[in-house]
Protein backbone atom coordinates (compact mmCIF):
# COMPACT_ATOMS: atom_id res chain seq x y z
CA UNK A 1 -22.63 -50.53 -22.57
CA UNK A 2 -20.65 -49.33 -19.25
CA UNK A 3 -20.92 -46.75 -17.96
CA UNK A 4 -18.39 -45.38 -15.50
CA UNK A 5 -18.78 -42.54 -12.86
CA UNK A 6 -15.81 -40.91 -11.16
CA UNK A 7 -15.45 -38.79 -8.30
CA UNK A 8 -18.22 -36.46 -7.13
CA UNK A 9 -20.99 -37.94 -9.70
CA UNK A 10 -20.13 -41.53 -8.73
CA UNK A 11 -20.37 -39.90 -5.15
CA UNK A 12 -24.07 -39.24 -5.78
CA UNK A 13 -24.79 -41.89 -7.75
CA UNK A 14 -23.13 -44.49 -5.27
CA UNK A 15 -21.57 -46.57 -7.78
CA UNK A 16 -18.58 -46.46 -9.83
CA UNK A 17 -19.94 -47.90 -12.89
CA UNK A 18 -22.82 -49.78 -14.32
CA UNK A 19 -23.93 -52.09 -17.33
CA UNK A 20 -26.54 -50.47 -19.35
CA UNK A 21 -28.83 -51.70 -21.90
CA UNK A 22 -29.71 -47.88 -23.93
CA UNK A 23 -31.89 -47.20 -26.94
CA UNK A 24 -30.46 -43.62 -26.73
CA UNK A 25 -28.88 -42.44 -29.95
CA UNK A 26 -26.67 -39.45 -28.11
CA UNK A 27 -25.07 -38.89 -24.76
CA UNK A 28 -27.76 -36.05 -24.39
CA UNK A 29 -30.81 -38.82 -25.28
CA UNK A 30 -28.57 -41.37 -22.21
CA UNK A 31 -28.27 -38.23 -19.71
CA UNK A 32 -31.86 -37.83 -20.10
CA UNK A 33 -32.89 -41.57 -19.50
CA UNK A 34 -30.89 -41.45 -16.57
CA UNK A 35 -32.32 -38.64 -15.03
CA UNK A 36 -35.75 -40.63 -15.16
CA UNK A 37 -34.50 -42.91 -13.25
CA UNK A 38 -33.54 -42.09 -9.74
CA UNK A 39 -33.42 -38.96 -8.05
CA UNK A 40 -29.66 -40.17 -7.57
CA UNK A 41 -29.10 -39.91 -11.50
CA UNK A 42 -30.73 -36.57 -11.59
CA UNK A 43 -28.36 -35.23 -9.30
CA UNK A 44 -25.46 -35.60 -10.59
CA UNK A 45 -26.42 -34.89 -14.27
CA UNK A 46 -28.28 -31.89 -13.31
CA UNK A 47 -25.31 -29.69 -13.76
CA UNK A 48 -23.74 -30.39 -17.21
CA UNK A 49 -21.53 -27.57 -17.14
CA UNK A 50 -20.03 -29.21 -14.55
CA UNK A 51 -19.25 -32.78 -16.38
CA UNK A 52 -17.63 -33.96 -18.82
CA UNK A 53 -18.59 -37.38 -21.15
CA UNK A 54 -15.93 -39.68 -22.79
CA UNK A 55 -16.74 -42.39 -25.44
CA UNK A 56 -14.04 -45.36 -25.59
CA UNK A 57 -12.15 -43.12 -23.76
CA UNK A 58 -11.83 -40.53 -25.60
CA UNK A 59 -13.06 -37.05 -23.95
CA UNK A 60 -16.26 -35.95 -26.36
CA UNK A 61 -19.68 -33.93 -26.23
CA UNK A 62 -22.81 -34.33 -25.01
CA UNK A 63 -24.53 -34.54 -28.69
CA UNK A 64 -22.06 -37.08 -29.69
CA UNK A 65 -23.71 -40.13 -31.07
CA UNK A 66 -23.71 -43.40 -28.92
CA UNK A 67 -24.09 -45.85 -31.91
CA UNK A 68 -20.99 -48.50 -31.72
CA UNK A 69 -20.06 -47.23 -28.38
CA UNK A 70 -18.82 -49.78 -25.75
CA UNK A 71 -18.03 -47.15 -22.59
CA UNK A 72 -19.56 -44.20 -21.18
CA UNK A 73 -17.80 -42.07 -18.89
CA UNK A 74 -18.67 -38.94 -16.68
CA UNK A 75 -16.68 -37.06 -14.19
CA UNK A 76 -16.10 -33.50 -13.25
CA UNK A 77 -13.69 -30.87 -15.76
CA UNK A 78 -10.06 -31.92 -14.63
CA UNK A 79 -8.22 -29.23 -13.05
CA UNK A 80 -4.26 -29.00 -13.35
CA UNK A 81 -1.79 -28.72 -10.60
């Protein structure tokens, strides 16, 4: 799958997005791989208040299941203006 990283978590990440072969079977399960794997990664997910997950684009939850799921996304609550 992608996944994609925007603003500050792509910031700390230092990419904007990523192919990603995942077992995980929620975003949760994915979040917690990628912690594992850099200090980076457990950076920016170690706040999940402040983030927010979309699957295929489509703004979701952090238990939401990954199963079919081409795209990932996570970037920080939008504000309005």
């Amino acid at each position: 799958m992608d996944l994609l990283y925007f603003a500050w978590v792509r910031e700390r990440i230092g990419l904007p997005k990523e192919r990603y072969e995942t077992e995980a079977a929620t975003v949760n399960d994915l979040i917690e791989e990628l912690r594992g794997r850099e200090e980076r990664y457990a950076m920016a997910f170690s706040d999940l208040s402040a983030l927010r997950v979309a699957l295929d684009q489509e703004l979701s939850e952090f238990d939401a299941p990954l199963a079919g799921v081409r795209e990932v996304a996570f970037f920080p609550p939008m504000t309005g203006g």
